[in-house]
Protein backbone atom coordinates (compact mmCIF):
# COMPACT_ATOMS: atom_id res chain seq x y z
CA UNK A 1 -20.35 -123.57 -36.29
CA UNK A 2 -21.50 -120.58 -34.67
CA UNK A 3 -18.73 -117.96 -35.47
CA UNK A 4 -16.42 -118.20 -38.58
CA UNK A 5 -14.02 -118.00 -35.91
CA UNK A 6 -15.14 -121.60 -35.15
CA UNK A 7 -15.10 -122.57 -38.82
CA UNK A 8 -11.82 -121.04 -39.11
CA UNK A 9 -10.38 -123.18 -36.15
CA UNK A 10 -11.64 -126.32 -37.28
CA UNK A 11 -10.39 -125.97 -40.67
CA UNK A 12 -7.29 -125.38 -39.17
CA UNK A 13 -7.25 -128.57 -37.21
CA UNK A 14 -8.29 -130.09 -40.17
CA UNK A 15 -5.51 -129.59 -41.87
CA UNK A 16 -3.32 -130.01 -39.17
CA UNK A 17 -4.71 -133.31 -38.96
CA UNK A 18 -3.84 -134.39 -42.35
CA UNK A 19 -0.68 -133.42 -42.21
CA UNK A 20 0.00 -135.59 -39.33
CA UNK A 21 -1.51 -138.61 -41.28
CA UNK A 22 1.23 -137.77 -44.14
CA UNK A 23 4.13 -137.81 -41.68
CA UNK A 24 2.88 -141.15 -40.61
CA UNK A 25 1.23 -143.02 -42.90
CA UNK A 26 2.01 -141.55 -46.26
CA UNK A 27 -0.55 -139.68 -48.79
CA UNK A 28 -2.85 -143.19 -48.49
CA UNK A 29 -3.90 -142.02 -45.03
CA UNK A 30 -5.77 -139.08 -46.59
CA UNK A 31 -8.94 -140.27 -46.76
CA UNK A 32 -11.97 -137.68 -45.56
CA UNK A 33 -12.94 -140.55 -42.35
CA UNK A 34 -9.05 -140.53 -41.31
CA UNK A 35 -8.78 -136.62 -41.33
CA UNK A 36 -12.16 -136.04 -39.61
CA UNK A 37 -11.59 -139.27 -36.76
CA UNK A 38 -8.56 -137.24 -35.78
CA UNK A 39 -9.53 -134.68 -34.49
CA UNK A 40 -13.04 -136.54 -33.11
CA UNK A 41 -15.49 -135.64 -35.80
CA UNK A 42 -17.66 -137.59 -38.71
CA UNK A 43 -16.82 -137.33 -42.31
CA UNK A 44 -19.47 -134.73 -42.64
CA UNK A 45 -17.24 -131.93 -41.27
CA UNK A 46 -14.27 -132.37 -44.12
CA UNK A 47 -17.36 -131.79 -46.64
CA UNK A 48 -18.89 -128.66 -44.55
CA UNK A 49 -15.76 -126.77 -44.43
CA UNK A 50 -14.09 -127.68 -47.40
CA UNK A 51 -16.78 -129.10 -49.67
CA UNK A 52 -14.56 -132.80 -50.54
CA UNK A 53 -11.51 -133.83 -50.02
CA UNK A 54 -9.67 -131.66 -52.99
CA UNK A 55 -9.73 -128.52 -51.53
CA UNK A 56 -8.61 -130.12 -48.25
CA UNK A 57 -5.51 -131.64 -50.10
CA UNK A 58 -5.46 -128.05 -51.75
CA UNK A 59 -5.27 -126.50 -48.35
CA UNK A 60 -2.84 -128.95 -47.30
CA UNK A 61 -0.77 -127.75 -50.32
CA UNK A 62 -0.89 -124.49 -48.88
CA UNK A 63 0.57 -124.55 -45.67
CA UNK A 64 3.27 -126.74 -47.40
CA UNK A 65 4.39 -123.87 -48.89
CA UNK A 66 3.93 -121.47 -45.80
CA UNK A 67 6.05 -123.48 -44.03
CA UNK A 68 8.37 -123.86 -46.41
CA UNK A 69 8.21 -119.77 -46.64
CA UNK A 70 9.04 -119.46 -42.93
CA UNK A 71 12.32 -121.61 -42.89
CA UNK A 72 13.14 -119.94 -45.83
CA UNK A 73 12.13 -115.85 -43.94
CA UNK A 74 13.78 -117.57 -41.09
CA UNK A 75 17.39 -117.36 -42.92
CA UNK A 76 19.23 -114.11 -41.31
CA UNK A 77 20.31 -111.97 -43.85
CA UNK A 78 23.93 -110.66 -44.54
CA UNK A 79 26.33 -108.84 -46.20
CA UNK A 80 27.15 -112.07 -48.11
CA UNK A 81 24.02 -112.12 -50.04
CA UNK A 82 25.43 -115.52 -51.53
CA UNK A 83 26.24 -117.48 -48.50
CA UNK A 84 22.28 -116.47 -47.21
CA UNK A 85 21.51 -118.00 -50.49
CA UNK A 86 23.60 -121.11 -49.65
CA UNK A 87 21.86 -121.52 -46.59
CA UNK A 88 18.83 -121.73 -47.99
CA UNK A 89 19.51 -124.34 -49.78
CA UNK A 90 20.02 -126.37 -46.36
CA UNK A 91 17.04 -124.74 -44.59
CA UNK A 92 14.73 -125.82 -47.85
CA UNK A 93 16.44 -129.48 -47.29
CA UNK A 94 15.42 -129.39 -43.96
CA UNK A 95 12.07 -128.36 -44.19
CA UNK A 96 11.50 -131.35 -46.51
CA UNK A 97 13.56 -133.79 -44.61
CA UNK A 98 10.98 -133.06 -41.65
CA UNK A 99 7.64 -134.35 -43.57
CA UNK A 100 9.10 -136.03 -47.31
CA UNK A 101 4.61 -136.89 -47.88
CA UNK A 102 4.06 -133.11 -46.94
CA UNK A 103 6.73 -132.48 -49.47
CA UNK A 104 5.78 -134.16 -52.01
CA UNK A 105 2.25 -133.00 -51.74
CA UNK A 106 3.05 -129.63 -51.87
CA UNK A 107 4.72 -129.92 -54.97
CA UNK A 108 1.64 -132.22 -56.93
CA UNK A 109 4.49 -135.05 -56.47
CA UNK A 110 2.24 -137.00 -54.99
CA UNK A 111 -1.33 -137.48 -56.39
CA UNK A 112 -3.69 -138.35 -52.82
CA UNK A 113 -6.61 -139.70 -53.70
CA UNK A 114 -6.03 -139.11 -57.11
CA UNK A 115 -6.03 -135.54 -56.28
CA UNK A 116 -2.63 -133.84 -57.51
CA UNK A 117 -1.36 -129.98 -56.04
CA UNK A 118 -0.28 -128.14 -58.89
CA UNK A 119 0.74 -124.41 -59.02
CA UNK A 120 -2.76 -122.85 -59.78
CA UNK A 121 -4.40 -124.43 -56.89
CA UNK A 122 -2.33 -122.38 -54.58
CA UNK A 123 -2.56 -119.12 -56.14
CA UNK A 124 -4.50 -116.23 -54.79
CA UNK A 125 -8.18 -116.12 -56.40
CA UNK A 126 -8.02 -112.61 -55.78
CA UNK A 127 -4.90 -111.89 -57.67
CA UNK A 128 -2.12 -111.31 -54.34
CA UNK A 129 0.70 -113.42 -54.10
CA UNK A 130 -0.13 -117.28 -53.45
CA UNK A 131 1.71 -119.07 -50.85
CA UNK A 132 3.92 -121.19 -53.93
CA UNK A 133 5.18 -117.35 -54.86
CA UNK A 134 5.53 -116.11 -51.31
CA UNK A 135 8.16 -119.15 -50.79
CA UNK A 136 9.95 -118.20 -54.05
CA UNK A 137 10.09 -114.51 -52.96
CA UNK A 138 12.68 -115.06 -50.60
CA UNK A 139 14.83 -116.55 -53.12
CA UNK A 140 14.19 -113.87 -55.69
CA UNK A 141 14.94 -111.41 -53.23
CA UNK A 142 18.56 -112.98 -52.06
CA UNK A 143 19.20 -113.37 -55.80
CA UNK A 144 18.30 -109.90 -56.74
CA UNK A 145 21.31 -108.71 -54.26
CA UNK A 146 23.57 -110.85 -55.46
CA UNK A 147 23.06 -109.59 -59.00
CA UNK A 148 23.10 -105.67 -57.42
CA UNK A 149 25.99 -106.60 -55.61
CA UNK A 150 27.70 -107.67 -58.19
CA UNK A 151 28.28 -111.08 -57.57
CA UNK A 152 26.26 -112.67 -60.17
CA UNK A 153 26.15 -110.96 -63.87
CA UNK A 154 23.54 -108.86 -64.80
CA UNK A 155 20.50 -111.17 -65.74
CA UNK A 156 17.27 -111.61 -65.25
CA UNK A 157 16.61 -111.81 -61.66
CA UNK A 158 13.64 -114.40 -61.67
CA UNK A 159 15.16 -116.66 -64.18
CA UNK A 160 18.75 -116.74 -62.49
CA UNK A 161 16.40 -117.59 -59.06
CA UNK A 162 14.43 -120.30 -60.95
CA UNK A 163 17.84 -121.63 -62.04
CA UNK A 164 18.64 -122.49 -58.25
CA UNK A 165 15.31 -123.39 -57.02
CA UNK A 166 15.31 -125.83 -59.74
CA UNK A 167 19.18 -126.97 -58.71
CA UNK A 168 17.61 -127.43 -54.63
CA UNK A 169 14.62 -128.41 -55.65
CA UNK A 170 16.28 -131.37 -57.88
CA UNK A 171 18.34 -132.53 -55.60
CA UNK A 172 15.93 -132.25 -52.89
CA UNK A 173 13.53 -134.64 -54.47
CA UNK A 174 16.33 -137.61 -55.10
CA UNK A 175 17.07 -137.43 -51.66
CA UNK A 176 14.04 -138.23 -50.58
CA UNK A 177 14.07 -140.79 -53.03
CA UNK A 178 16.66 -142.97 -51.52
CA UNK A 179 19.45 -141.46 -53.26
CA UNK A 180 22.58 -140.16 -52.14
CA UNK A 181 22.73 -141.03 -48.56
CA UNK A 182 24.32 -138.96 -45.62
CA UNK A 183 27.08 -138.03 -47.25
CA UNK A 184 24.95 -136.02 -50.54
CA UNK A 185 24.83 -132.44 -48.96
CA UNK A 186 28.55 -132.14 -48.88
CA UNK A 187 29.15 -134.20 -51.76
CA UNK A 188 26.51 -133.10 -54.18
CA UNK A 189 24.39 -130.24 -52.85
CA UNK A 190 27.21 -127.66 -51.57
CA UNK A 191 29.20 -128.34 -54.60
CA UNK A 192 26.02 -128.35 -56.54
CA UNK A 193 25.17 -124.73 -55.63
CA UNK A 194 28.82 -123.89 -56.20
CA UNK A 195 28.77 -124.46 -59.54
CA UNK A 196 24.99 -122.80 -60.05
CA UNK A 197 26.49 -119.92 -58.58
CA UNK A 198 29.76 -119.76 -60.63
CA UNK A 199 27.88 -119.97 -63.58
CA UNK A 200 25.87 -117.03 -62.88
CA UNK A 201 28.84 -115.13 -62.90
CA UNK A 202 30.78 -115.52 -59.08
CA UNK A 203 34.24 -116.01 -58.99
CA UNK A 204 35.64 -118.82 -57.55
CA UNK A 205 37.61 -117.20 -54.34
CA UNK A 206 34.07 -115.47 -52.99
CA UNK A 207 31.68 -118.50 -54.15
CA UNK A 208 34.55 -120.67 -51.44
CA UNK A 209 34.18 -118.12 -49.13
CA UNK A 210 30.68 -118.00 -49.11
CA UNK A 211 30.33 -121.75 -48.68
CA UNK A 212 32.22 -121.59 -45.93
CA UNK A 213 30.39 -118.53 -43.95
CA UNK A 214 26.58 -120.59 -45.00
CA UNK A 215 28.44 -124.23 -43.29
CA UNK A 216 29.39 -121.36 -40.49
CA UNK A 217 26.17 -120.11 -39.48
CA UNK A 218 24.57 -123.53 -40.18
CA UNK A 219 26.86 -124.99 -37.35
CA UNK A 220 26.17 -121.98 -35.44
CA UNK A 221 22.96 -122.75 -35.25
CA UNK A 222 22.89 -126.56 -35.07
CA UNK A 223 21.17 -127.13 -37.95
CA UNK A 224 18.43 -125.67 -36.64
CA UNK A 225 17.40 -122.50 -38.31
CA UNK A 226 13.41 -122.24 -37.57
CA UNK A 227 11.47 -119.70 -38.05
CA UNK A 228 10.96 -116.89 -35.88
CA UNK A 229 8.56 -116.82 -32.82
CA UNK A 230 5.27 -115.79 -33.85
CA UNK A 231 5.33 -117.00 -37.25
């Protein structure tokens, strides 16, 4: 390519490609003549841009987690600082519901190729915040208010936020499993967080009430939280 612009844009569709191969044909379809035939060029150019197919399933991995990072930015704020965190939970769901292969190759659930994501592939080089971190931020954030707020006991912010990631992220990957069925987010996730969050120290009255504000603003907005224009 003439410009890095150029390289830039057809890395970009690159990926974009593969992703679409995921939703449709599962982490089998990512094979380096798939990815390049879609967007109508030879194998050659997933080797010039990213040097093999690893660091294309490593850039894949990537905007997994941006993604995930904008449903997650894309949750309004509030002065229930619990309830944002319950609604969360749904807008992580939701992101994963919409590609399950994206999903599971963002987390190294999936091994493409033989190729598996795992945490260090998607950290900065460079030492600033990889896109796996970015995602948690949000998290960490929501839980460090509820802590200052006094909703959750004093702890340690990052391990009481690893605590529910781990809960979501759980029953996240079971659902796309084939377990629990329609009827799991009200059954097991809502309850699930519940009891995360009454074990980090909210009472039961608020932990009810903030249930019932995050099912609220989720109906509100048709279970369709997305992120924001320009994103």
């Amino acid at each position: 390519m003439s410009t890095g612009e150029d390289k830039d844009d057809v890395r970009g569709r690159l990926v974009e490609a593969a992703i679409r191969l995921l939703a449709d044909n599962g982490p089998e379809a990512l094979q380096a003549r798939k990815v390049a035939a879609e967007i109508g060029a030879s194998t050659m150019a997933v080797y010039t841009h990213f040097g093999g197919m690893g660091e294309l399933i490593d850039a894949v991995g990537r905007e997994g987690f941006r993604r995930l990072s904008a449903s997650l930015d894309a949750v309004p704020s509030s002065d229930d600082t619990v309830a944002d965190l319950f609604t969360m939970a749904l807008a992580y769901r939701r992101t994963a519901l919409e590609n399950p292969h994206l999903y599971a190759v963002t987390f190294g659930l999936s091994a493409p190729g033989g190729r598996r994501v795992t945490l260090s592939d998607i950290t900065d080089p460079h030492g600033k915040t990889g896109e796996g971190l970015t995602a948690f931020g949000f998290l960490l954030d929501a839980t460090t208010r509820a802590i200052d707020a006094g909703r959750f006991r004093p702890a340690d912010p990052l391990v009481a936020a690893a605590q529910l990631w781990s809960a979501v992220h759980g029953y996240v990957t079971l659902e796309i499993s084939g377990h629990f069925g329609e009827t799991g987010v009200e059954l097991i996730l809502r309850p699930l967080n519940a009891t995360i969050a009454l074990g980090l120290g909210d009472t039961i009255e608020k932990t009810t009430r903030s249930l019932q504000r995050s099912t609220h603003t989720w109906q509100q907005a048709g279970g369709n939280i997305h992120p924001r224009s320009g994103d």
